[in-house]
PDB file of N, CA and C in Angstrom:
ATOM      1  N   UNK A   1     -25.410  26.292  23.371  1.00  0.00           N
ATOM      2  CA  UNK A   1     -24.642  26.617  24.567  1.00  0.00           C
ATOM      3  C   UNK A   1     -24.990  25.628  25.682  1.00  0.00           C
ATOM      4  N   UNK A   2     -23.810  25.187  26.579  1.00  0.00           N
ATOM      5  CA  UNK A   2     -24.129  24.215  27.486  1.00  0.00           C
ATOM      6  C   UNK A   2     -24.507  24.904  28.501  1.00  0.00           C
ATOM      7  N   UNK A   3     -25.879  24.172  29.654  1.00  0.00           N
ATOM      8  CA  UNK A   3     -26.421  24.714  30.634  1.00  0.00           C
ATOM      9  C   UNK A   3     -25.461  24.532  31.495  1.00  0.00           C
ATOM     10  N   UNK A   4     -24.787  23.539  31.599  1.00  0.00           N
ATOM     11  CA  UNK A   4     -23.984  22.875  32.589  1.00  0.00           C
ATOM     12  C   UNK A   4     -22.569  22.490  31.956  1.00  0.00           C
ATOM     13  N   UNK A   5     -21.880  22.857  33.106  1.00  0.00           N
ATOM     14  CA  UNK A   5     -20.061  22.655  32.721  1.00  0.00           C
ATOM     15  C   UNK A   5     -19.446  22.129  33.162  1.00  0.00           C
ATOM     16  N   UNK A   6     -17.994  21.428  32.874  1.00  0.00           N
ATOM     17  CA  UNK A   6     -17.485  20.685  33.551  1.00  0.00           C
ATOM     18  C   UNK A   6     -16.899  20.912  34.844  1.00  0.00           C
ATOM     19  N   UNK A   7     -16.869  21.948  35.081  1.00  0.00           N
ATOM     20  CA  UNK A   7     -16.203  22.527  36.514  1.00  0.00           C
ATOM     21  C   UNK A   7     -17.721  22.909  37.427  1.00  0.00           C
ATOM     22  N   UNK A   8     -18.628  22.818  36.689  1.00  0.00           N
ATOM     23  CA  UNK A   8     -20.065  22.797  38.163  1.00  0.00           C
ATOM     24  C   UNK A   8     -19.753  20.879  38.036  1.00  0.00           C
ATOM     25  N   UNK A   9     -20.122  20.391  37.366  1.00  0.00           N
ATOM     26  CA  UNK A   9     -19.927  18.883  37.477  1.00  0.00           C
ATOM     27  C   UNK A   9     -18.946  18.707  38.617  1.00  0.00           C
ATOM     28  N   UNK A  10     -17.660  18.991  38.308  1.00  0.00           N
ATOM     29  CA  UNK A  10     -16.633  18.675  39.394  1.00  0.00           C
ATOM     30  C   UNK A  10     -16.947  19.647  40.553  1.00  0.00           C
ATOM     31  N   UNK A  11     -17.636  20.383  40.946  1.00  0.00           N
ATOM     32  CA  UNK A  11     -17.868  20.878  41.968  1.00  0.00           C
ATOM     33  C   UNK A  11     -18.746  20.354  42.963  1.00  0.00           C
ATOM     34  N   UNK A  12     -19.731  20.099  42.024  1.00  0.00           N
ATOM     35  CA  UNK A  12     -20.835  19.476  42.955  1.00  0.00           C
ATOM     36  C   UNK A  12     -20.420  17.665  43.250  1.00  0.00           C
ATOM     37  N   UNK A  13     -19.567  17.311  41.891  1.00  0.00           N
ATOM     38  CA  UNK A  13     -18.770  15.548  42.692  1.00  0.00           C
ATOM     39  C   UNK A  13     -18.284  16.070  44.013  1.00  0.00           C
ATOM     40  N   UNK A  14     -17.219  17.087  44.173  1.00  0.00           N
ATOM     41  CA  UNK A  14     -16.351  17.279  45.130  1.00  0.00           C
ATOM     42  C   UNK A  14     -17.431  17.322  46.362  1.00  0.00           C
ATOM     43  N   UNK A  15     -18.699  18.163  46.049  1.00  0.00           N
ATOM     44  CA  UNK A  15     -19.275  18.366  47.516  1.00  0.00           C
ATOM     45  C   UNK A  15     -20.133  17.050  47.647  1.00  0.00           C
ATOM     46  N   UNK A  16     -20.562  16.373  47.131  1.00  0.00           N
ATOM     47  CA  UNK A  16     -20.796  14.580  47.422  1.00  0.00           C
ATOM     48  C   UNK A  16     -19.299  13.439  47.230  1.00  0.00           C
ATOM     49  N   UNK A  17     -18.758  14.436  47.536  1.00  0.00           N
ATOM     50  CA  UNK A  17     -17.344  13.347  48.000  1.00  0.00           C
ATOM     51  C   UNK A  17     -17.447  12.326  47.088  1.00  0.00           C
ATOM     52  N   UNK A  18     -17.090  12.543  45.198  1.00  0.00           N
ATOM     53  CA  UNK A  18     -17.161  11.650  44.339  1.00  0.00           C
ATOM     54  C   UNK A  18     -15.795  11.744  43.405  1.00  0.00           C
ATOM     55  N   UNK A  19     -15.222  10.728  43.792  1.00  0.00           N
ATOM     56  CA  UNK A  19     -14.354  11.285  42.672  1.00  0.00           C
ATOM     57  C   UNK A  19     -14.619  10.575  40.928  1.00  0.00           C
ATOM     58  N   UNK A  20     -13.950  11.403  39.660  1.00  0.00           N
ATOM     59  CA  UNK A  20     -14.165  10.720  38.561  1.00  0.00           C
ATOM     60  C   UNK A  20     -13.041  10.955  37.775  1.00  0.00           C
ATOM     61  N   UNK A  21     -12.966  10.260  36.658  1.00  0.00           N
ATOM     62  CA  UNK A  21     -11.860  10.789  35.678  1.00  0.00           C
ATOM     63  C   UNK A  21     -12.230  11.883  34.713  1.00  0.00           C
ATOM     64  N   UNK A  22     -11.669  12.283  34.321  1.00  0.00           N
ATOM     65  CA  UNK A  22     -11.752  13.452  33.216  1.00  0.00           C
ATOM     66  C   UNK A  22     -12.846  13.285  31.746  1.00  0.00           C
ATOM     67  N   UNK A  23     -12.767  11.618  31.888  1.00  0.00           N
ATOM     68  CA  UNK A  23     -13.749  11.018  30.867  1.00  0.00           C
ATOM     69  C   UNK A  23     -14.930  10.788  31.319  1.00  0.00           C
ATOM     70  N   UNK A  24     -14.774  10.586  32.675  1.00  0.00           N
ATOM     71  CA  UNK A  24     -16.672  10.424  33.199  1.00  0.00           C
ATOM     72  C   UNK A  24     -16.926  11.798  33.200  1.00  0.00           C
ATOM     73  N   UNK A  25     -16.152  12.694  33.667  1.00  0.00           N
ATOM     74  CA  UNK A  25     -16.442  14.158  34.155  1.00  0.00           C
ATOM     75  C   UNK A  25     -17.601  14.612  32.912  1.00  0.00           C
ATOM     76  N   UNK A  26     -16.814  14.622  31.253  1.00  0.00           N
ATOM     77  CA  UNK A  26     -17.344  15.090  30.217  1.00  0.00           C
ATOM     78  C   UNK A  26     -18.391  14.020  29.893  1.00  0.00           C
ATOM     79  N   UNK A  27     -18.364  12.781  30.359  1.00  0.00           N
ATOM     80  CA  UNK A  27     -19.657  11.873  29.935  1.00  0.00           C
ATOM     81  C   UNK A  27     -20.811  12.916  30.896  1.00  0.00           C
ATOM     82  N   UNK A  28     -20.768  12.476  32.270  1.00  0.00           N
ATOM     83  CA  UNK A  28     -21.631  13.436  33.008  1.00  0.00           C
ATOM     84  C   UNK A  28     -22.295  14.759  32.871  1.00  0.00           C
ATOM     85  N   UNK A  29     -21.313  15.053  32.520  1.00  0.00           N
ATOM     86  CA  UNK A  29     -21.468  16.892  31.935  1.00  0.00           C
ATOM     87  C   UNK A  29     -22.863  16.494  30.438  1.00  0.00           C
ATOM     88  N   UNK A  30     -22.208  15.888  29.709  1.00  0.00           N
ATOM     89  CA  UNK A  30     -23.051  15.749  28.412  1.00  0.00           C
ATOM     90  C   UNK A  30     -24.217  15.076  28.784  1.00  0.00           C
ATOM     91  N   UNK A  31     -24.514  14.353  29.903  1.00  0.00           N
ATOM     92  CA  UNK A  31     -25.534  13.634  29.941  1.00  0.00           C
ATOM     93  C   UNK A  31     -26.619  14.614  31.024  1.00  0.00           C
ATOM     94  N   UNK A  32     -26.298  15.549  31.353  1.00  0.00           N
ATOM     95  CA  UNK A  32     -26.940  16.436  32.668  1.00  0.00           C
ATOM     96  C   UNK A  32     -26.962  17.459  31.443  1.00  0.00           C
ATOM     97  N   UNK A  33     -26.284  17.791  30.993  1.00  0.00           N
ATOM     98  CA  UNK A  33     -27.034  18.958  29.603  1.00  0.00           C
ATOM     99  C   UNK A  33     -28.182  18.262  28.874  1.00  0.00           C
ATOM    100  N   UNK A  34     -28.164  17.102  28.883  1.00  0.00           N
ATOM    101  CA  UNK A  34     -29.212  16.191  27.844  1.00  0.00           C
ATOM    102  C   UNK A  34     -30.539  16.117  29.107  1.00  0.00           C
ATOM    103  N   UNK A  35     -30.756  16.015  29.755  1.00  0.00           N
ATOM    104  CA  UNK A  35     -31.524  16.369  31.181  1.00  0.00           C
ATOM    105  C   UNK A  35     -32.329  17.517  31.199  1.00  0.00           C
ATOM    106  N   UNK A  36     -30.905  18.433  31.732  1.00  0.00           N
ATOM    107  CA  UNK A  36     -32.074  19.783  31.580  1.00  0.00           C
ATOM    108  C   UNK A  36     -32.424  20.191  30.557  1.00  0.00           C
ATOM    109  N   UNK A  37     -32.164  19.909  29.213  1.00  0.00           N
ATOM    110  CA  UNK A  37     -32.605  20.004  28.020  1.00  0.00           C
ATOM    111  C   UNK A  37     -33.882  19.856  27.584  1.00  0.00           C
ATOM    112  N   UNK A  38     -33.876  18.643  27.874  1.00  0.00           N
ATOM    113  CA  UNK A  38     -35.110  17.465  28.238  1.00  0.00           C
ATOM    114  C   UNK A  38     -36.102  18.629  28.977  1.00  0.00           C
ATOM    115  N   UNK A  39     -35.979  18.745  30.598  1.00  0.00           N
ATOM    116  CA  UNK A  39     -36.604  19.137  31.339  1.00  0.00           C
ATOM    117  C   UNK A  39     -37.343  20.849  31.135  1.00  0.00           C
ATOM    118  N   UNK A  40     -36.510  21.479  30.121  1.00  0.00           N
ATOM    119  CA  UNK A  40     -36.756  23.049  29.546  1.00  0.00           C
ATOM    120  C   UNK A  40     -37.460  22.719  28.351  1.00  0.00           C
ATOM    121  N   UNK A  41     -37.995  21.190  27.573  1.00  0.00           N
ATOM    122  CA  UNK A  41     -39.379  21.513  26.642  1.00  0.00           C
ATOM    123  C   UNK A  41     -40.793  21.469  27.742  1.00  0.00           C
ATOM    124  N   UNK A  42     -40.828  21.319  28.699  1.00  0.00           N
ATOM    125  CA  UNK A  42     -41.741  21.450  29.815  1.00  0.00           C
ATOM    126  C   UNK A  42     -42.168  22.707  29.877  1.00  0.00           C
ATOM    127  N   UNK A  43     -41.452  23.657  29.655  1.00  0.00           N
ATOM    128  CA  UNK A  43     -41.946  24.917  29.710  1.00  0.00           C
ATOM    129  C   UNK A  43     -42.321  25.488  28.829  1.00  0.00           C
ATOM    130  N   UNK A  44     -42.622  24.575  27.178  1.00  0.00           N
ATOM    131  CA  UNK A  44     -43.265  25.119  26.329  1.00  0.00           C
ATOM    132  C   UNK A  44     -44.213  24.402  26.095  1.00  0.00           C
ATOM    133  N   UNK A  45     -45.051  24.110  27.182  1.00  0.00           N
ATOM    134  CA  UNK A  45     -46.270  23.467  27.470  1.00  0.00           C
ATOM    135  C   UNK A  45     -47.284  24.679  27.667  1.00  0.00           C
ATOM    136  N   UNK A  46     -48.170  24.473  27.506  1.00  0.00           N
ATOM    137  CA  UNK A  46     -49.948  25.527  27.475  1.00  0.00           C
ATOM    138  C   UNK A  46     -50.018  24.610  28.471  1.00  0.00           C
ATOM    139  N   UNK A  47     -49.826  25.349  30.014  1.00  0.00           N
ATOM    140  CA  UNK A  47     -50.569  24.398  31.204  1.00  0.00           C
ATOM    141  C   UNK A  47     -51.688  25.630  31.605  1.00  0.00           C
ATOM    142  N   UNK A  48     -51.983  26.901  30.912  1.00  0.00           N
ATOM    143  CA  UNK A  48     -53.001  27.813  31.325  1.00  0.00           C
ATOM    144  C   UNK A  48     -54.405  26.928  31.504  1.00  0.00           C
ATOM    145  N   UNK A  49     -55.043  26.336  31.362  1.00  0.00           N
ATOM    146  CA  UNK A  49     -56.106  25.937  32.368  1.00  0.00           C
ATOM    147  C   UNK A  49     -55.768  24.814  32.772  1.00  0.00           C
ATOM    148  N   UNK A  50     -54.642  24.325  33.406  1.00  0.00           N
ATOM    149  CA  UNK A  50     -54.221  22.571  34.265  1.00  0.00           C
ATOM    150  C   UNK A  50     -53.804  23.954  35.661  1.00  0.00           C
ATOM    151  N   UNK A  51     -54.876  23.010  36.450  1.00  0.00           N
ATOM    152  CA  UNK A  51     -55.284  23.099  38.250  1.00  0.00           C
ATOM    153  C   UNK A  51     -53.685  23.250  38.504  1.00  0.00           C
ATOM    154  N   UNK A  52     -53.002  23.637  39.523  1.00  0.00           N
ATOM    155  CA  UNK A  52     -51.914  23.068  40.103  1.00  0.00           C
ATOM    156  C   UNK A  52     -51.907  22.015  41.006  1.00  0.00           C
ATOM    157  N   UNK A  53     -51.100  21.253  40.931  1.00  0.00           N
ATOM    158  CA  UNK A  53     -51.283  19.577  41.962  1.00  0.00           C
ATOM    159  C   UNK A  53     -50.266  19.746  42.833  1.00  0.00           C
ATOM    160  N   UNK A  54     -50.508  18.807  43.978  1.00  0.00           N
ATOM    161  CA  UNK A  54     -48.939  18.788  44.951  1.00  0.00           C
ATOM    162  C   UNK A  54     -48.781  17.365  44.608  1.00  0.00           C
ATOM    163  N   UNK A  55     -49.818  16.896  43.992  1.00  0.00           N
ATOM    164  CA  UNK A  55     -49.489  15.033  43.931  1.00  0.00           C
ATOM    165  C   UNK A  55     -49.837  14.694  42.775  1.00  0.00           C
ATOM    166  N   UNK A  56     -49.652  13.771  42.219  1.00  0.00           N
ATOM    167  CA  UNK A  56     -49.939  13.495  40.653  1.00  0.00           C
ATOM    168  C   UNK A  56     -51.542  12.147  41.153  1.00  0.00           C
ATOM    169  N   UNK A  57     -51.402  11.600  42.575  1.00  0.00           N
ATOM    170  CA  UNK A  57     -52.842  11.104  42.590  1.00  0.00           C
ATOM    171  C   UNK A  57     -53.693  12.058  43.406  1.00  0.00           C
ATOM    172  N   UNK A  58     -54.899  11.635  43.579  1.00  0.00           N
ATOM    173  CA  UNK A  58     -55.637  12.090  44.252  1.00  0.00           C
ATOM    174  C   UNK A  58     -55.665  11.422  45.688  1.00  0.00           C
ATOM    175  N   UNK A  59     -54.729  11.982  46.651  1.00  0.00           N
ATOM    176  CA  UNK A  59     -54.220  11.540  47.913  1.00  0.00           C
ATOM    177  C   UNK A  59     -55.216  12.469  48.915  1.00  0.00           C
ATOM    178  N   UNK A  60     -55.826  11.909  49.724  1.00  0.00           N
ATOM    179  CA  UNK A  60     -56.232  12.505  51.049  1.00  0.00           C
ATOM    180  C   UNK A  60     -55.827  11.779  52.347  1.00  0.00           C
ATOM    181  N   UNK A  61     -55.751  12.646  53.573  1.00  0.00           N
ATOM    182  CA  UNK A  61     -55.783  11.607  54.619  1.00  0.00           C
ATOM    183  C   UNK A  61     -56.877  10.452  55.301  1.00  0.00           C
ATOM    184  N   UNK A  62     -56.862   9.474  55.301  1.00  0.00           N
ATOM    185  CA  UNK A  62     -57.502   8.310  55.755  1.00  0.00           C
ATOM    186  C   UNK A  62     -57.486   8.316  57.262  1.00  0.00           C
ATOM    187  N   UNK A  63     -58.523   8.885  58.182  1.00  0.00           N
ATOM    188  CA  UNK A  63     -58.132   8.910  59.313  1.00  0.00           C
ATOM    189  C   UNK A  63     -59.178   7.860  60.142  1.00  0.00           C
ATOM    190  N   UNK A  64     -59.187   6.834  61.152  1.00  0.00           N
ATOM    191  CA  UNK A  64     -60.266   6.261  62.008  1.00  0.00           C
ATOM    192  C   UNK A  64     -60.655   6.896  62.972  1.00  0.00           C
ATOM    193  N   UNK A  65     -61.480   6.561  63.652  1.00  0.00           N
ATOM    194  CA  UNK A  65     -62.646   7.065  64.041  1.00  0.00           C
ATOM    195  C   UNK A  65     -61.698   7.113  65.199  1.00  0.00           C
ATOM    196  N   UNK A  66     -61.058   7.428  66.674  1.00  0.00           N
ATOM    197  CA  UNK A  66     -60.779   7.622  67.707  1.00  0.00           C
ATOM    198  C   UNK A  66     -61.897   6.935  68.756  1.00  0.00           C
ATOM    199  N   UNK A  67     -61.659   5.658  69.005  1.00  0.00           N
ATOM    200  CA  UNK A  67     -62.519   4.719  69.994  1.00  0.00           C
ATOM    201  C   UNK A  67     -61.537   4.274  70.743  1.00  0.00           C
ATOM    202  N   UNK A  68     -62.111   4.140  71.764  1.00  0.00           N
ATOM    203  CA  UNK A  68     -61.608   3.897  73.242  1.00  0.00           C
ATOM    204  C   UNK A  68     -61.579   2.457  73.399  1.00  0.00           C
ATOM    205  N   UNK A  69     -60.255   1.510  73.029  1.00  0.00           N
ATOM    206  CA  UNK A  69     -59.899   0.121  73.524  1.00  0.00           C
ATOM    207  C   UNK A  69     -59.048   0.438  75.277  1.00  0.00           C
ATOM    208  N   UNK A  70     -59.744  -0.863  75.176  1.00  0.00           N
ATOM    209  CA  UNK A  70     -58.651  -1.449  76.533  1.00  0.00           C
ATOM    210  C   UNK A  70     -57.048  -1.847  75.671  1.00  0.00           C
ATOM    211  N   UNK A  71     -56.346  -1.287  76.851  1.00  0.00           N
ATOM    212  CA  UNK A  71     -54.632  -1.817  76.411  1.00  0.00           C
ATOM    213  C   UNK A  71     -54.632  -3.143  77.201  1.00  0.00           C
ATOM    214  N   UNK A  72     -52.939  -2.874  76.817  1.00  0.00           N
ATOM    215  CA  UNK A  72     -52.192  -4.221  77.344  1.00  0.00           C
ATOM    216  C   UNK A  72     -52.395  -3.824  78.604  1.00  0.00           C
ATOM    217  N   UNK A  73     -52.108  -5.323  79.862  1.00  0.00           N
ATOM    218  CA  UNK A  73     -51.680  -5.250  80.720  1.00  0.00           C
ATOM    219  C   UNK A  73     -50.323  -4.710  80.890  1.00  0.00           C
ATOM    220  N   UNK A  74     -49.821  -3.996  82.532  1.00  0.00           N
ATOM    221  CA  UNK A  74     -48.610  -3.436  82.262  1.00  0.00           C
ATOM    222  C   UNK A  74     -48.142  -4.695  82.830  1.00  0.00           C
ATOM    223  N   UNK A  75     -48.107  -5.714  83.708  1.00  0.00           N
ATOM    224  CA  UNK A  75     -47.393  -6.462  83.799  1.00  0.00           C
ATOM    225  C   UNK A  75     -46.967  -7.692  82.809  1.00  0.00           C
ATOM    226  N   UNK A  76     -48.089  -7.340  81.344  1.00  0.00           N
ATOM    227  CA  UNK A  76     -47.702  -7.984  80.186  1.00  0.00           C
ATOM    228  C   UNK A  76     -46.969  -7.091  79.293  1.00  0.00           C
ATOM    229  N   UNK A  77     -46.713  -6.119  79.254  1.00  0.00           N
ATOM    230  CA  UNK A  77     -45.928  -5.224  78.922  1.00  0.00           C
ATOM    231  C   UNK A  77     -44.997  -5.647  79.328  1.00  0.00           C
ATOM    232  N   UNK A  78     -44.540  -5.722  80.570  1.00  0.00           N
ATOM    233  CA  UNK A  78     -43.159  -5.705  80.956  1.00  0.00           C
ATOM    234  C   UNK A  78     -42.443  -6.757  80.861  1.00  0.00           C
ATOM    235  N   UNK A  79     -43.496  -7.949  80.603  1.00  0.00           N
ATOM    236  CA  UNK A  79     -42.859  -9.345  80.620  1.00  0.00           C
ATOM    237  C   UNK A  79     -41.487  -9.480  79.954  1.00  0.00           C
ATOM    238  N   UNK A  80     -41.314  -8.866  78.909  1.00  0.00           N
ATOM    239  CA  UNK A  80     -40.042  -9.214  77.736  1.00  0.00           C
ATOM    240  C   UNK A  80     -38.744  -8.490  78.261  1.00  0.00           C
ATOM    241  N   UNK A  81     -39.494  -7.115  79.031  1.00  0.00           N
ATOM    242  CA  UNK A  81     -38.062  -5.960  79.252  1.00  0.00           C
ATOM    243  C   UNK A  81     -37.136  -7.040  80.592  1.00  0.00           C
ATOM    244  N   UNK A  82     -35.918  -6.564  79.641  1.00  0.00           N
ATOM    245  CA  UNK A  82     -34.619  -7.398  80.234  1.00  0.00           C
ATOM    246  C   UNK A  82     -34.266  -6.783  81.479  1.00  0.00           C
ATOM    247  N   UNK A  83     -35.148  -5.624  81.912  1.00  0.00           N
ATOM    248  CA  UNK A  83     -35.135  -5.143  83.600  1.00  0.00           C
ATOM    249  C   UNK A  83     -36.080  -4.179  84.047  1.00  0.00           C
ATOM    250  N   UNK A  84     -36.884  -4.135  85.081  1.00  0.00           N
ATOM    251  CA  UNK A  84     -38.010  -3.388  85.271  1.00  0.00           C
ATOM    252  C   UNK A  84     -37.811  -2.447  86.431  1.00  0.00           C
ATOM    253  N   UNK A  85     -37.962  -1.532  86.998  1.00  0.00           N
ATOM    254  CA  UNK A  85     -37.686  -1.361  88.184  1.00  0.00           C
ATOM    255  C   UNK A  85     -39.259  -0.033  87.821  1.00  0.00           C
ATOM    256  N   UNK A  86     -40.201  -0.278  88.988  1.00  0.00           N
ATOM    257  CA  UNK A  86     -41.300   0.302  89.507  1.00  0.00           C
ATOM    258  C   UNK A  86     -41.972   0.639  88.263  1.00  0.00           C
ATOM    259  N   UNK A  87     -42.323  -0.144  88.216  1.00  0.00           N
ATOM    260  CA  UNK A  87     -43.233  -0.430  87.078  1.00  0.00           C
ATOM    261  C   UNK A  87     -43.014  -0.077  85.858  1.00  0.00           C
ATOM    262  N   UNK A  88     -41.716   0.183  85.379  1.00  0.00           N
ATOM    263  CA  UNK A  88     -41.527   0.701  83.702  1.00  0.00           C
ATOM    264  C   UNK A  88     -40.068   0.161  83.351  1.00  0.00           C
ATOM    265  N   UNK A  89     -39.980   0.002  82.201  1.00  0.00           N
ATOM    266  CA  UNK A  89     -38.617  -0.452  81.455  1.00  0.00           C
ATOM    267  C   UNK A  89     -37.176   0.286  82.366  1.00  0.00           C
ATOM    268  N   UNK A  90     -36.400  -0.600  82.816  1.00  0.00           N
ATOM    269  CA  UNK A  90     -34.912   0.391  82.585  1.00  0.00           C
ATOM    270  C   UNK A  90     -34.417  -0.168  81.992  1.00  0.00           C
ATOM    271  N   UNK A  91     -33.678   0.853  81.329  1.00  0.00           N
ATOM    272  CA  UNK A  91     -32.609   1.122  80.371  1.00  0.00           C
ATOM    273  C   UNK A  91     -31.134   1.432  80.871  1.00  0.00           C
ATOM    274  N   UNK A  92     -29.850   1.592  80.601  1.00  0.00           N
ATOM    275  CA  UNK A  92     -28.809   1.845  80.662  1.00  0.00           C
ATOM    276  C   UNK A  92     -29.116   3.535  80.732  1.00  0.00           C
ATOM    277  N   UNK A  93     -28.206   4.222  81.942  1.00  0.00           N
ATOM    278  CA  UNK A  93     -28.185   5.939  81.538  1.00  0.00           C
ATOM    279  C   UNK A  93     -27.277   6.453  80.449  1.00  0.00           C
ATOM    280  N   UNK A  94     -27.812   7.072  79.619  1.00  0.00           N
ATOM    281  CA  UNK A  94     -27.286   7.949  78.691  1.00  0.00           C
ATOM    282  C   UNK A  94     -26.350   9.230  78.327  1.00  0.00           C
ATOM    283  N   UNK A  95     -26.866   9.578  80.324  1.00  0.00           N
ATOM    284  CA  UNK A  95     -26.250  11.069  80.790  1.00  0.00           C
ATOM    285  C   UNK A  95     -25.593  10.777  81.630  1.00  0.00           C
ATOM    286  N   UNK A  96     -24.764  11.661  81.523  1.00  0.00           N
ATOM    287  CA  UNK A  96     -23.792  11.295  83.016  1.00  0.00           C
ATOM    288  C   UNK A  96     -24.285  11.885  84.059  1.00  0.00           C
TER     289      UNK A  96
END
């Protein structure tokens, strides 16, 4: 029995704005049954003692130490902006 049919196929093209012919439709269809097919011998896996992961590496955050530099100057800051007015960038208004 197929997991997937040709009218969820054409449903879900329609809601990603795809169109196909009647021959991709059933290529698609057959190739997304071959998928989750695929993807349902996964569940006749013995994962009873495998940890659960959120990542397949061993990812942590890398964080530095929070030390106190000197910045830029603001009047080297401002050097590049194409207009300054009291000491900070303007920009064009956005709002009316």
């Amino acid at each position: 029995m197929a997991r997937i049919t040709e009218d969820q196929v054409k449903h879900v093209a329609h809601l990603a704005r795809l169109s196909f012919t009647e021959k991709e439709i059933s290529t698609y269809t057959e190739q997304l049954d071959a998928i989750i097919s695929f993807a349902e011998q996964l569940n006749e896996l013995d994962t009873e003692n495998v940890e659960p992961t959120t990542h397949v590496l061993d990812v942590h955050n890398v964080m530095r130490e929070d030390v106190r530099k000197p910045s830029i100057k603001r009047k080297d800051a401002l050097k590049n902006a194409p207009d300054e007015q009291d000491g900070q960038i303007k920009v064009p208004s956005v709002l009316e």
